[in-house]
PDB file of N, CA and C in Angstrom:
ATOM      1  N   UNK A   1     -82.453 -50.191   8.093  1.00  0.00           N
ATOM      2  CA  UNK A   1     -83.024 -48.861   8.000  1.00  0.00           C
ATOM      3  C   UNK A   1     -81.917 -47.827   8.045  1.00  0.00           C
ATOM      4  N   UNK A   2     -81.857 -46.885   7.043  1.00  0.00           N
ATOM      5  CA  UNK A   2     -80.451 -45.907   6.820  1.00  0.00           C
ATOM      6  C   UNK A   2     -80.971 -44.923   7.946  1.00  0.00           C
ATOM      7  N   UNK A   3     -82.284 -44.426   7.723  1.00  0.00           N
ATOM      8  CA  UNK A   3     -82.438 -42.971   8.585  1.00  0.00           C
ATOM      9  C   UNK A   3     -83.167 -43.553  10.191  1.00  0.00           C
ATOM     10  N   UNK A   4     -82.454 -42.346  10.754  1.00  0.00           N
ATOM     11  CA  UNK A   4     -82.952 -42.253  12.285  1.00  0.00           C
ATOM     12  C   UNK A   4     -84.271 -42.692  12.432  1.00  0.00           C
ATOM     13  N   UNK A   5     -84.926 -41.614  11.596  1.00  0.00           N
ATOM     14  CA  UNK A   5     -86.704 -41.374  11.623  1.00  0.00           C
ATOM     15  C   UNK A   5     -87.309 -42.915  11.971  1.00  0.00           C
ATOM     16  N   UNK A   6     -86.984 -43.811  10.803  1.00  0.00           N
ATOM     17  CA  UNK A   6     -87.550 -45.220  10.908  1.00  0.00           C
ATOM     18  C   UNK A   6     -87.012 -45.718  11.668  1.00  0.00           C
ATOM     19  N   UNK A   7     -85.831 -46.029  11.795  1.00  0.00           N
ATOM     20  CA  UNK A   7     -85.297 -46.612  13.415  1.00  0.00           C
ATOM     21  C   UNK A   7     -86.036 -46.632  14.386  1.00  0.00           C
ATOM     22  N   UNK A   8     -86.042 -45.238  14.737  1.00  0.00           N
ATOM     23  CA  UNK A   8     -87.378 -44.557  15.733  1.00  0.00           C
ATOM     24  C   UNK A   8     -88.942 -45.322  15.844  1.00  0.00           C
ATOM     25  N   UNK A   9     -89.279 -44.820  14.646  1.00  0.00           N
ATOM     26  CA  UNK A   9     -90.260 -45.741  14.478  1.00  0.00           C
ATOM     27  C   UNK A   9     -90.385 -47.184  14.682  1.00  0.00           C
ATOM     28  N   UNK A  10     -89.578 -47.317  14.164  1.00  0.00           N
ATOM     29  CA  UNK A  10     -89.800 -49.243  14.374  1.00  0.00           C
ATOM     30  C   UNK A  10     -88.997 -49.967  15.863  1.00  0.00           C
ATOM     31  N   UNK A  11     -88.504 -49.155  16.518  1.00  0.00           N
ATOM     32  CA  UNK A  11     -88.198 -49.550  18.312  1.00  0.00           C
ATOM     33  C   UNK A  11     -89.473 -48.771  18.672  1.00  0.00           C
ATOM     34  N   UNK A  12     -90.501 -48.183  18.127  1.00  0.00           N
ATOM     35  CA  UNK A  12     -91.454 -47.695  19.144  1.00  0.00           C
ATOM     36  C   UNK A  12     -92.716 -48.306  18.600  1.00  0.00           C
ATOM     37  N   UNK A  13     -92.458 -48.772  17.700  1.00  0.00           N
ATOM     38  CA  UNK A  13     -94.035 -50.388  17.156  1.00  0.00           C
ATOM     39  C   UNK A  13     -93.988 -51.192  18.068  1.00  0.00           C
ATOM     40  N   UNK A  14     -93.253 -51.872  18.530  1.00  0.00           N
ATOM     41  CA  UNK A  14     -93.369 -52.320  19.355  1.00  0.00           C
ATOM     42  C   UNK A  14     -94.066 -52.593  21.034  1.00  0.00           C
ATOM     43  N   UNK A  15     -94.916 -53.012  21.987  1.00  0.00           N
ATOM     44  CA  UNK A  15     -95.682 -52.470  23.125  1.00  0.00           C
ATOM     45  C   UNK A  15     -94.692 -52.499  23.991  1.00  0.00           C
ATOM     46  N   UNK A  16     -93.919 -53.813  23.945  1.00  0.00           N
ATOM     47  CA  UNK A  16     -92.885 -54.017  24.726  1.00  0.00           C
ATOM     48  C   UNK A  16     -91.895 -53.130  25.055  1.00  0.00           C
ATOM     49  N   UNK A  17     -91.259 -52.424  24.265  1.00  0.00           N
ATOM     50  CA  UNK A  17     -89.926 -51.982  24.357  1.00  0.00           C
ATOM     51  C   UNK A  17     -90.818 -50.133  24.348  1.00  0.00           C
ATOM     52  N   UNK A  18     -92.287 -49.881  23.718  1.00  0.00           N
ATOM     53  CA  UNK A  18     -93.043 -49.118  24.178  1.00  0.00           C
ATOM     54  C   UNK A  18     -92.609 -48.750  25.863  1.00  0.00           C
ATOM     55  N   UNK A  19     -93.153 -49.595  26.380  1.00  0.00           N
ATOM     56  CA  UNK A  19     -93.400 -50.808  28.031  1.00  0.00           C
ATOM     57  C   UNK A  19     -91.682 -49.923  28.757  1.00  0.00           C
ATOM     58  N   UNK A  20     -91.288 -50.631  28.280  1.00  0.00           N
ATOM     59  CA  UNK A  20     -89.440 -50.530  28.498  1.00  0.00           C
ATOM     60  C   UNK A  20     -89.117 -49.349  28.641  1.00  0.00           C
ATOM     61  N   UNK A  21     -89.522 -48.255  27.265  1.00  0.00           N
ATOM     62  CA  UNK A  21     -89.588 -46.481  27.474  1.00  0.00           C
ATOM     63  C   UNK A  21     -90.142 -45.843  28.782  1.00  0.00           C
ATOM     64  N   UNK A  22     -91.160 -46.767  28.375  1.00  0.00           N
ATOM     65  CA  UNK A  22     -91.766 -46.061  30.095  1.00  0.00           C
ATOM     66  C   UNK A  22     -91.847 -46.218  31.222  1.00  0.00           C
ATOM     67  N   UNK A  23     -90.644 -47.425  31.843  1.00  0.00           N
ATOM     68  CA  UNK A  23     -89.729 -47.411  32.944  1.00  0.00           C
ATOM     69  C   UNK A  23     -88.838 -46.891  33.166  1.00  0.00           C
ATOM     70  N   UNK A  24     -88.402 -46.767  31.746  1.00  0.00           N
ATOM     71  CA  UNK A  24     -86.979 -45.810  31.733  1.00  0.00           C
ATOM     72  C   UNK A  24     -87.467 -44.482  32.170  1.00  0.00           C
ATOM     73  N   UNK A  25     -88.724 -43.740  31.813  1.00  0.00           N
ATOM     74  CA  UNK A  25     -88.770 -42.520  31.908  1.00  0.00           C
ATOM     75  C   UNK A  25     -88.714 -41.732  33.558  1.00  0.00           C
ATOM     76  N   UNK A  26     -88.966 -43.309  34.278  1.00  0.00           N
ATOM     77  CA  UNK A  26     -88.854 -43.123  35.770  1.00  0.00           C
ATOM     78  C   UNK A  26     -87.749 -42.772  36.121  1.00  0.00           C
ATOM     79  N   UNK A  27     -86.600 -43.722  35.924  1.00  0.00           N
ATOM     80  CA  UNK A  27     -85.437 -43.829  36.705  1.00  0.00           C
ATOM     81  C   UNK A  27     -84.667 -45.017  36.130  1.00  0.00           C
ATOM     82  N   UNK A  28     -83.479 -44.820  35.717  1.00  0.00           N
ATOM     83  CA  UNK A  28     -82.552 -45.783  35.346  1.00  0.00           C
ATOM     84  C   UNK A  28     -82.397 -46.815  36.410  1.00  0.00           C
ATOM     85  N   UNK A  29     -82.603 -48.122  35.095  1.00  0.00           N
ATOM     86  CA  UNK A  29     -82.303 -49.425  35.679  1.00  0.00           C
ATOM     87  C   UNK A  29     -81.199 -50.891  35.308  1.00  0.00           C
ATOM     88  N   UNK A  30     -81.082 -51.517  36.209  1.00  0.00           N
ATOM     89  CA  UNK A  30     -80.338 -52.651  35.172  1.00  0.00           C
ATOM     90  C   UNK A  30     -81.272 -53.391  34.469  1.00  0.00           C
ATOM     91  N   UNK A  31     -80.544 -54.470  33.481  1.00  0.00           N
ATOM     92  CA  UNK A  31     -81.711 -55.052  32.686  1.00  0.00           C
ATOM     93  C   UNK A  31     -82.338 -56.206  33.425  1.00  0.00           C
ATOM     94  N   UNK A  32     -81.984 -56.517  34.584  1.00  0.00           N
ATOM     95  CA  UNK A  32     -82.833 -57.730  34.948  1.00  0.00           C
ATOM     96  C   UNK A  32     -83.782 -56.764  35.492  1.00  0.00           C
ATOM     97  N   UNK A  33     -83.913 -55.359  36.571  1.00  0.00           N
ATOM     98  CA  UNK A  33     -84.761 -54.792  37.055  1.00  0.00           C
ATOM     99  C   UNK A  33     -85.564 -54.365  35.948  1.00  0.00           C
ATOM    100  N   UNK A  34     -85.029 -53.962  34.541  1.00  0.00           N
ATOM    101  CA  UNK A  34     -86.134 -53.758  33.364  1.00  0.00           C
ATOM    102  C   UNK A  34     -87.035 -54.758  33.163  1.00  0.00           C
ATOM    103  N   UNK A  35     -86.415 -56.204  33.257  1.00  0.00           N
ATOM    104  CA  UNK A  35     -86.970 -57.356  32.639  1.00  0.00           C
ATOM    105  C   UNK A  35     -88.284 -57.493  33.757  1.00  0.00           C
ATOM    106  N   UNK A  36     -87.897 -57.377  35.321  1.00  0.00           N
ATOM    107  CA  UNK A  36     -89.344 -57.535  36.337  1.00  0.00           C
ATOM    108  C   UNK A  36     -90.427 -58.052  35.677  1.00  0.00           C
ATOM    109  N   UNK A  37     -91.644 -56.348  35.263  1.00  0.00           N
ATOM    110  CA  UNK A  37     -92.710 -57.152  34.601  1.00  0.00           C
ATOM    111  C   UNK A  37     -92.917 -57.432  33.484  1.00  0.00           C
ATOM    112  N   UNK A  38     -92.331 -58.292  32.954  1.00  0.00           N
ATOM    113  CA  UNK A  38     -92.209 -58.976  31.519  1.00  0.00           C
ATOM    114  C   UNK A  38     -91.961 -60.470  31.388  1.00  0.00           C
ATOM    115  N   UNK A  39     -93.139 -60.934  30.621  1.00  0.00           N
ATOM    116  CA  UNK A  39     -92.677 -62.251  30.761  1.00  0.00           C
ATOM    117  C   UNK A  39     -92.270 -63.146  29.869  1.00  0.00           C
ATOM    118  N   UNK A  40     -90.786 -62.992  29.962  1.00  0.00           N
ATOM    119  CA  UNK A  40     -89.688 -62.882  28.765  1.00  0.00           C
ATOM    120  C   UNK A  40     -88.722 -63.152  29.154  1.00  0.00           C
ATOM    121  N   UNK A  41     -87.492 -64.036  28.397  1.00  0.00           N
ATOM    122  CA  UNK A  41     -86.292 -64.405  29.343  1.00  0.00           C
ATOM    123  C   UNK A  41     -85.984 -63.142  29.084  1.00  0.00           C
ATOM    124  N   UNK A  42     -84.508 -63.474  29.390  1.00  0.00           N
ATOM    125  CA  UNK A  42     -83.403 -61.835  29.783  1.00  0.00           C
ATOM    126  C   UNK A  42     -83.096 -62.096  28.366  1.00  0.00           C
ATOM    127  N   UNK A  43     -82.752 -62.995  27.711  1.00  0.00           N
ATOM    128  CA  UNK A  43     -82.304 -62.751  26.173  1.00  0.00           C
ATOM    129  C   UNK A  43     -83.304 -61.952  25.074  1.00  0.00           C
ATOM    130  N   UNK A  44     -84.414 -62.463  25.439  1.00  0.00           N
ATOM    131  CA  UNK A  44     -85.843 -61.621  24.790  1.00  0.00           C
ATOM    132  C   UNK A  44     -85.443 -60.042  25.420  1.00  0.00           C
ATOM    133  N   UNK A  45     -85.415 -59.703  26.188  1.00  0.00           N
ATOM    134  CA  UNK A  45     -85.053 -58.584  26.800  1.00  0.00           C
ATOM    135  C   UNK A  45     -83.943 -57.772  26.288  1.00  0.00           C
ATOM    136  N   UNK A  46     -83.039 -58.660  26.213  1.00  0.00           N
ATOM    137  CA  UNK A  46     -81.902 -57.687  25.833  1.00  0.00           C
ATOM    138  C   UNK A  46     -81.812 -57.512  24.140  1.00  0.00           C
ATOM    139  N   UNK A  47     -82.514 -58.457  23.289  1.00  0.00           N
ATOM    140  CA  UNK A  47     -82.747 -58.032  22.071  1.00  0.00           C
ATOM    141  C   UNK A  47     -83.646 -56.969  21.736  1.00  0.00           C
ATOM    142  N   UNK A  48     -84.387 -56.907  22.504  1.00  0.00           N
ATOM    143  CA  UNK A  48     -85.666 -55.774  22.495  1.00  0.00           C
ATOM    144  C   UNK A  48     -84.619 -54.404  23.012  1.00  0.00           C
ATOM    145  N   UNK A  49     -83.737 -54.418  23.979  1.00  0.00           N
ATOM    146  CA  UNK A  49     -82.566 -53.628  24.453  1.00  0.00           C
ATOM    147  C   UNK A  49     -82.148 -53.140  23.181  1.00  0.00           C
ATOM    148  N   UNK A  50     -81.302 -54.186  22.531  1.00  0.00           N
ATOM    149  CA  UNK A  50     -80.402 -53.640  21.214  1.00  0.00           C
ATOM    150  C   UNK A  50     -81.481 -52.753  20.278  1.00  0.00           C
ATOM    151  N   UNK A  51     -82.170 -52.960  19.525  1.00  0.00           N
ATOM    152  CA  UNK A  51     -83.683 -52.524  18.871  1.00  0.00           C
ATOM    153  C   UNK A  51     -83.187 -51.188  19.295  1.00  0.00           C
ATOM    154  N   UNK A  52     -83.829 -50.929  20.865  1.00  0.00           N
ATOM    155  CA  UNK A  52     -83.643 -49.444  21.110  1.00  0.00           C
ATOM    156  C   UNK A  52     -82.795 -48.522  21.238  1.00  0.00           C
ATOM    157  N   UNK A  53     -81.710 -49.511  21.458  1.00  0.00           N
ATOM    158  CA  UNK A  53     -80.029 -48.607  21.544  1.00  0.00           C
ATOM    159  C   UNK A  53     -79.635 -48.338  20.041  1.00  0.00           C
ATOM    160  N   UNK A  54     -79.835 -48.951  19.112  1.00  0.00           N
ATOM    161  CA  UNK A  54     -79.508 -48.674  17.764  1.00  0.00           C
ATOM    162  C   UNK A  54     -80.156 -47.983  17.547  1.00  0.00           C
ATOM    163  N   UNK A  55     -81.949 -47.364  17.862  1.00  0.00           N
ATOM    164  CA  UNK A  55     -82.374 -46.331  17.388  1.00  0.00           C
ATOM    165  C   UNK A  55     -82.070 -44.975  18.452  1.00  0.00           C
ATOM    166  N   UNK A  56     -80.953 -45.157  19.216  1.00  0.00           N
ATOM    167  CA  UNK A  56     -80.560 -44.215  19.917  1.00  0.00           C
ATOM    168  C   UNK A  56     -81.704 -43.932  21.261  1.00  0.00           C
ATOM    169  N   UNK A  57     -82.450 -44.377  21.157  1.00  0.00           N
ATOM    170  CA  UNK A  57     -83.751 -44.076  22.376  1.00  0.00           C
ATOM    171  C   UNK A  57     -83.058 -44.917  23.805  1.00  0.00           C
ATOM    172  N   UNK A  58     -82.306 -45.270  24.143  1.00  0.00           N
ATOM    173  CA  UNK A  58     -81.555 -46.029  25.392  1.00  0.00           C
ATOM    174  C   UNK A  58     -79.809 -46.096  25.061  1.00  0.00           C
ATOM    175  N   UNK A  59     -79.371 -45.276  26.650  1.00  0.00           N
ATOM    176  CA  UNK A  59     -78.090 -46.211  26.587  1.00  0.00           C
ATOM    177  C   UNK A  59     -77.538 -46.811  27.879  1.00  0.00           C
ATOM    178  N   UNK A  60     -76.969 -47.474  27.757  1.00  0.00           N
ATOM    179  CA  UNK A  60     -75.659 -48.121  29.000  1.00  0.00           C
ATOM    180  C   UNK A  60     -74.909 -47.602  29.483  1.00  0.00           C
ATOM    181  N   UNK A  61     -74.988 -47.591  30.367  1.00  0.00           N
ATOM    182  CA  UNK A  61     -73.749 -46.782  31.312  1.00  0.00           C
ATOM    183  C   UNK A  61     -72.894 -48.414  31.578  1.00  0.00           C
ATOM    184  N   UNK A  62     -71.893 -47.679  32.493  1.00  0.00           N
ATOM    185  CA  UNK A  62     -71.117 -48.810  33.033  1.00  0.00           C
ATOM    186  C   UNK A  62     -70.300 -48.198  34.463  1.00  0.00           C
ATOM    187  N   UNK A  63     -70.748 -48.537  35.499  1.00  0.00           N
ATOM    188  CA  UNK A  63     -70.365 -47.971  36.458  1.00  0.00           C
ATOM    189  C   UNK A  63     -70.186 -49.491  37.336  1.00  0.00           C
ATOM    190  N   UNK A  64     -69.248 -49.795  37.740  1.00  0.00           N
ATOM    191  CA  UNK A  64     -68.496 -50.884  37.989  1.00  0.00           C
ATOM    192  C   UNK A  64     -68.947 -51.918  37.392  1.00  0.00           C
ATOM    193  N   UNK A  65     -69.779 -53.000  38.656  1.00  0.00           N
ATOM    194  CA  UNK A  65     -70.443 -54.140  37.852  1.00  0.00           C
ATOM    195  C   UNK A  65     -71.947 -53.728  37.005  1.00  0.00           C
ATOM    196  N   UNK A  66     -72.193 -52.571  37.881  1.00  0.00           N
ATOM    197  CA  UNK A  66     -73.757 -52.322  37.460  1.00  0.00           C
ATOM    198  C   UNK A  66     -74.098 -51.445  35.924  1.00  0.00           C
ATOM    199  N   UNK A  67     -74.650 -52.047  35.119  1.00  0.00           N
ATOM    200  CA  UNK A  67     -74.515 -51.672  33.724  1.00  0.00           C
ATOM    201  C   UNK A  67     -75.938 -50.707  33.383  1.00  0.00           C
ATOM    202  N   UNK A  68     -76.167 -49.255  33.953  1.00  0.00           N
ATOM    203  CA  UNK A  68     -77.750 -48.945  33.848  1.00  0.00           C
ATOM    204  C   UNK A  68     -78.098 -48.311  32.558  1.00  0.00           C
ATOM    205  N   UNK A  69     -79.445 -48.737  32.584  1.00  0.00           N
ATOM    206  CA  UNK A  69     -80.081 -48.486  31.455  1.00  0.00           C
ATOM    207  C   UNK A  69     -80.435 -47.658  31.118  1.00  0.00           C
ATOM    208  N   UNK A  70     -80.244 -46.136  30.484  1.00  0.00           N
ATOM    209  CA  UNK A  70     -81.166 -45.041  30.598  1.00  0.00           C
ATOM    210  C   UNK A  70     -81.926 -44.775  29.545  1.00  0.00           C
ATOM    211  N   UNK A  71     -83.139 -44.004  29.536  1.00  0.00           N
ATOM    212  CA  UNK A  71     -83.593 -43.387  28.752  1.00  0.00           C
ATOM    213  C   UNK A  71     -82.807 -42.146  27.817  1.00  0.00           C
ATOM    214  N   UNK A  72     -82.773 -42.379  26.753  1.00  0.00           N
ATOM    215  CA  UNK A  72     -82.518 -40.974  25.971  1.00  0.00           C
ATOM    216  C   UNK A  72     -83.154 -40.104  25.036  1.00  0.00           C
ATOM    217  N   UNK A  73     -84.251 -39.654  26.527  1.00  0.00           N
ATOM    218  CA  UNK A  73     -85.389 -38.261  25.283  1.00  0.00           C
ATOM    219  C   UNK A  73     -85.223 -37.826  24.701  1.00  0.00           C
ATOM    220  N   UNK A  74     -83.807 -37.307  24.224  1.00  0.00           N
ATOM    221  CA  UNK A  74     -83.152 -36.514  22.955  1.00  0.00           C
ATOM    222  C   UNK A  74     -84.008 -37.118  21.695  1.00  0.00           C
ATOM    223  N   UNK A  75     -83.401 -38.212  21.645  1.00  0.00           N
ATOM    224  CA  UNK A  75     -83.557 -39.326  20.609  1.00  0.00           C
ATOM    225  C   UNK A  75     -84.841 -38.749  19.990  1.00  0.00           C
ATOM    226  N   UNK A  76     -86.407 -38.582  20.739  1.00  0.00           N
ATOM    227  CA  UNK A  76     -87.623 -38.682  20.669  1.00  0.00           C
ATOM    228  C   UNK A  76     -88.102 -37.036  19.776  1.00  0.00           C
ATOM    229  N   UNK A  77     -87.217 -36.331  20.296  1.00  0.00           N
ATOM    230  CA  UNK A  77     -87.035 -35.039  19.635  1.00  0.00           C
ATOM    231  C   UNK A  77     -87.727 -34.808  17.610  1.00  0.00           C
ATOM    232  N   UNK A  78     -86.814 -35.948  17.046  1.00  0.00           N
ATOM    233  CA  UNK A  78     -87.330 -36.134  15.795  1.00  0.00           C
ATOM    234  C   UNK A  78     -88.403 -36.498  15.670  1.00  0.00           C
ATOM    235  N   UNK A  79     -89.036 -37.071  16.499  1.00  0.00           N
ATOM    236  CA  UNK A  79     -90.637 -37.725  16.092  1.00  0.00           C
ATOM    237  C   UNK A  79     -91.660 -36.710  16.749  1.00  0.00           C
ATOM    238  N   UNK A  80     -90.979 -35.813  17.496  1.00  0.00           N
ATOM    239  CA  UNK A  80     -91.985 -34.973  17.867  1.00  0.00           C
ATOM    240  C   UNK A  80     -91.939 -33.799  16.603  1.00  0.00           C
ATOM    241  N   UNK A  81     -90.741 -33.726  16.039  1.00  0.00           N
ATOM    242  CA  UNK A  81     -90.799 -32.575  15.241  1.00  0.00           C
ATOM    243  C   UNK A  81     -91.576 -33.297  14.056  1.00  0.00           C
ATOM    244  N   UNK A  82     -91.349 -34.484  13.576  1.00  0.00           N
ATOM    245  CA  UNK A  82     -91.705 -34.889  12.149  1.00  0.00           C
ATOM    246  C   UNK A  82     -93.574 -34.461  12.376  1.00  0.00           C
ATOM    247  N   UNK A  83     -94.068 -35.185  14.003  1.00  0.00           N
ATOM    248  CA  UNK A  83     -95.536 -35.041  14.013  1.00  0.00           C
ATOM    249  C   UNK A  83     -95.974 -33.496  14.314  1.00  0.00           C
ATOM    250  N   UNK A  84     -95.321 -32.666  14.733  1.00  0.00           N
ATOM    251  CA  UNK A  84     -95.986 -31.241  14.430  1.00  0.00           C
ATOM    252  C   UNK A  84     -96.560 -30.651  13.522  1.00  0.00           C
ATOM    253  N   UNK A  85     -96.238 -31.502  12.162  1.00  0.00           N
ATOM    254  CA  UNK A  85     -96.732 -30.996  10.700  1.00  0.00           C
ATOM    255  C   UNK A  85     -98.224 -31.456  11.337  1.00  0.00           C
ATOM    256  N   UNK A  86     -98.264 -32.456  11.372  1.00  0.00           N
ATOM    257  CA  UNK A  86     -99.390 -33.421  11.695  1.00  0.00           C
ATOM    258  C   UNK A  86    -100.666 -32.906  12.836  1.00  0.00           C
ATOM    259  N   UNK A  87    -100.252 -32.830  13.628  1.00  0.00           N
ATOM    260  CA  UNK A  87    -100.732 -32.028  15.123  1.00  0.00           C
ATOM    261  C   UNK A  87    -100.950 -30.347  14.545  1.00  0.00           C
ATOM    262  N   UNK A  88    -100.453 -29.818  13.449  1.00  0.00           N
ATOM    263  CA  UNK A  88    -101.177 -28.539  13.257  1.00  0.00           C
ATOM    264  C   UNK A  88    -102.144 -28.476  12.228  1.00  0.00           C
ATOM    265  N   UNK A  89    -101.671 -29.282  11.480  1.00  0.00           N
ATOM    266  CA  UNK A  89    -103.284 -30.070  10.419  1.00  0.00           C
ATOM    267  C   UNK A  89    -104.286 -30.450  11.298  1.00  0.00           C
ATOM    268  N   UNK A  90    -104.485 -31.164  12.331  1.00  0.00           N
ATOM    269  CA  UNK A  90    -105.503 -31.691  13.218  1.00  0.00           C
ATOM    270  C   UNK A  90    -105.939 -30.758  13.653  1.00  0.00           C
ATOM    271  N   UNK A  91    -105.606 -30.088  14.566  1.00  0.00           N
ATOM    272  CA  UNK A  91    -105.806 -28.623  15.406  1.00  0.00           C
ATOM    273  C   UNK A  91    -106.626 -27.782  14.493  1.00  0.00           C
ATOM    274  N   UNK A  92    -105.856 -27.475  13.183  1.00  0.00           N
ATOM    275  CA  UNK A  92    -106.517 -26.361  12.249  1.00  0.00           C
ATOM    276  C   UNK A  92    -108.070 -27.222  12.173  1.00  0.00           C
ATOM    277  N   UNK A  93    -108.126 -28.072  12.119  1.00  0.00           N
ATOM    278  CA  UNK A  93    -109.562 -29.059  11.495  1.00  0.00           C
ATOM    279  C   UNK A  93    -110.139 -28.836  12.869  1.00  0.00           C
ATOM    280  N   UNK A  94    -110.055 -29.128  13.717  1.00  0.00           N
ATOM    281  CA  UNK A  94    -110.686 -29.535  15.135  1.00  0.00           C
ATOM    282  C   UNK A  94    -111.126 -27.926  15.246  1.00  0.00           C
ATOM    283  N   UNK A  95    -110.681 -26.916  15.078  1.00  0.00           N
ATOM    284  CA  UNK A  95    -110.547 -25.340  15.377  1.00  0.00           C
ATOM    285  C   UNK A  95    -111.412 -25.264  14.514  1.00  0.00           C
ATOM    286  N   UNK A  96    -111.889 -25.797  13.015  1.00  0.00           N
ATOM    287  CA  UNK A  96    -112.854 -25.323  12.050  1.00  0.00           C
ATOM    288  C   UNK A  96    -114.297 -26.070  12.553  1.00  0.00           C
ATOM    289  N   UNK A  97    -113.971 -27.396  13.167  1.00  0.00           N
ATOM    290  CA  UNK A  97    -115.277 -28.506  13.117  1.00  0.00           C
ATOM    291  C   UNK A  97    -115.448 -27.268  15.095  1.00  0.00           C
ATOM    292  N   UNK A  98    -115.101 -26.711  15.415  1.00  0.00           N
ATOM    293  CA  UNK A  98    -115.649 -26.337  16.548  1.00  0.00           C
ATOM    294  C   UNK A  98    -115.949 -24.814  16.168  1.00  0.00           C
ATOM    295  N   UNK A  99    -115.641 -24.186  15.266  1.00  0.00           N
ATOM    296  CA  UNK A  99    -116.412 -22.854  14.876  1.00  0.00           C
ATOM    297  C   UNK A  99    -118.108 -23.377  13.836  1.00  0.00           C
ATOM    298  N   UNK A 100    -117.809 -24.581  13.471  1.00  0.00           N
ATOM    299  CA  UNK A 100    -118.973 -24.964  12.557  1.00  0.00           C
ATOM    300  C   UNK A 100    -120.209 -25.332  13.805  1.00  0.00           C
ATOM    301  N   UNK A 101    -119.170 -26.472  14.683  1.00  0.00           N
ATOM    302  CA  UNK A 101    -120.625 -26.700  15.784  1.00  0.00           C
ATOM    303  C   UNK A 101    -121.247 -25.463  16.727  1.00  0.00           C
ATOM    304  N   UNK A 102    -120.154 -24.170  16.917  1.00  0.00           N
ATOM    305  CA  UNK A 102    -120.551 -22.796  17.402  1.00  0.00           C
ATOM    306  C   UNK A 102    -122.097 -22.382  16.310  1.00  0.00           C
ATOM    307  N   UNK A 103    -121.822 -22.737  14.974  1.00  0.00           N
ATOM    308  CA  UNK A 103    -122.603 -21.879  14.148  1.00  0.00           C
ATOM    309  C   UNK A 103    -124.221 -22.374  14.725  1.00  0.00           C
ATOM    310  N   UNK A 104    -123.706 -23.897  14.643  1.00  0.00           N
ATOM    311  CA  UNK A 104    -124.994 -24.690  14.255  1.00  0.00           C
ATOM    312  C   UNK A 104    -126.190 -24.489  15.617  1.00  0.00           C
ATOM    313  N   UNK A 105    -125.073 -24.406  16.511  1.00  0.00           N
ATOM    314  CA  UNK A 105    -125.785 -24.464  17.974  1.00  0.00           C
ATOM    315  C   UNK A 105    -126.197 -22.903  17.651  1.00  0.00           C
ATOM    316  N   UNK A 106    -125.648 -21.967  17.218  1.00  0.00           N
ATOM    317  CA  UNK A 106    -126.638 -20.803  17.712  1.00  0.00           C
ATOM    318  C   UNK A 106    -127.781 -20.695  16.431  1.00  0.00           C
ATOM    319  N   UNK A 107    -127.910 -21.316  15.306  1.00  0.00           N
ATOM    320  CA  UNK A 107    -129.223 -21.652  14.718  1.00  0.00           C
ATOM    321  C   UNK A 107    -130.039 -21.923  14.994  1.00  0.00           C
ATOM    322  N   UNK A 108    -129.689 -23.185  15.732  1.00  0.00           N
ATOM    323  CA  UNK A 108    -129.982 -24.182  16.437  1.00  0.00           C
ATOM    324  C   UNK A 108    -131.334 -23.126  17.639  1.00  0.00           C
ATOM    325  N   UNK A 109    -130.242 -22.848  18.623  1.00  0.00           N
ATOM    326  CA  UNK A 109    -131.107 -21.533  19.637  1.00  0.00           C
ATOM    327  C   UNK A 109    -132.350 -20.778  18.536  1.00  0.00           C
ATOM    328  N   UNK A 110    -131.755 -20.059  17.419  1.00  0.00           N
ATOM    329  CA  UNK A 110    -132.275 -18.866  16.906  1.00  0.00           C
ATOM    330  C   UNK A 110    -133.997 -19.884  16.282  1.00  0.00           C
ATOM    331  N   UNK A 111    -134.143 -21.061  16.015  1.00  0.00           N
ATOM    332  CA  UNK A 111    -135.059 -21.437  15.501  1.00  0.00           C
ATOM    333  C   UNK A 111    -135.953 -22.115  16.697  1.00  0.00           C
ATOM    334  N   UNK A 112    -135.520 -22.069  17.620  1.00  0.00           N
ATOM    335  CA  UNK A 112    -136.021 -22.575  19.065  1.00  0.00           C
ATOM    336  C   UNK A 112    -136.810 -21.113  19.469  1.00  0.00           C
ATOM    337  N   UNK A 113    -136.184 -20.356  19.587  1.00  0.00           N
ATOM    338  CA  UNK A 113    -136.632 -18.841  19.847  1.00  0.00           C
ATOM    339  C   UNK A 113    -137.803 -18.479  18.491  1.00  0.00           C
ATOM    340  N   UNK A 114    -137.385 -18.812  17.473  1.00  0.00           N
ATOM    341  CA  UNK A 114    -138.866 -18.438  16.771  1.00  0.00           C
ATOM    342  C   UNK A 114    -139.600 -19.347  16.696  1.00  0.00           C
ATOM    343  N   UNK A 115    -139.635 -20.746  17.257  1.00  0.00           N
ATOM    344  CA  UNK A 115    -140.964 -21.064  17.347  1.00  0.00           C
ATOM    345  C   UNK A 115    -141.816 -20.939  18.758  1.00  0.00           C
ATOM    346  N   UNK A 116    -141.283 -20.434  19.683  1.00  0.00           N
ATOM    347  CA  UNK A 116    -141.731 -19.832  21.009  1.00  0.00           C
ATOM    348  C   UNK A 116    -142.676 -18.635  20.585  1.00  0.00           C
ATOM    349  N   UNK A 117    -141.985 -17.946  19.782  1.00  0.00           N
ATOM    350  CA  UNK A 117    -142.747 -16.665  19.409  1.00  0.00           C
ATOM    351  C   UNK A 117    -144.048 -16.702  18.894  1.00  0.00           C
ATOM    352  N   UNK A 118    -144.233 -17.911  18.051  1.00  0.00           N
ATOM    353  CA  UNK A 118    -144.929 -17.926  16.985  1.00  0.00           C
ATOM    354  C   UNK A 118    -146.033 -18.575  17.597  1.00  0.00           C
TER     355      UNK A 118
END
């Protein structure tokens, strides 16, 4: 994959390394403390590792023996911008389908009220 965008995408298809993001988002760890609840050797682990470090979403530190894992939200930045197109198309629709159910409900009332009358 040449561009970021899909990179991105395809380390975040995944549930696992999904899973993995959202330990990281706690607090940096090593990879056996990543690996905990997963039931996966450490090699399954650390390939699912590489995946995300190439799409820039994790990196390694190295602070003596201990090698931690962090999250890098930066990374996530592009996929939030690419889906804003997306998220203001929805919104605009959701904003029209809730002025339409406003209409219907006060018809709705106005034909309730004339058959009371009648």
């Amino acid at each position: 994959m040449s561009d970021r965008l899909s990179a991105t995408f395809a380390a975040l298809s995944d549930p696992t390394r999904r899973a993995m993001l959202a330990r990281l988002a706690l607090r940096e760890m090593s990879v056996s403390e990543l690996a905990e609840p997963f039931d996966m050797s450490l090699p399954a682990i650390s390939k699912h590792l590489k995946v995300l470090e190439k799409a820039g979403l994790v990196s390694r530190g190295k602070e003596a023996q201990w090698r931690p894992c962090r999250l890098e939200a930066e990374a996530l930045k592009p996929v939030d911008e690419w889906l804003a197109h997306y998220r203001a198309l929805w919104e605009a629709r959701l904003d029209r389908l809730d002025a339409y159910l406003t209409e219907l409900q006060a018809a709705t009332k106005e034909k309730k009220r004339g058959r009371r009358k009648a």
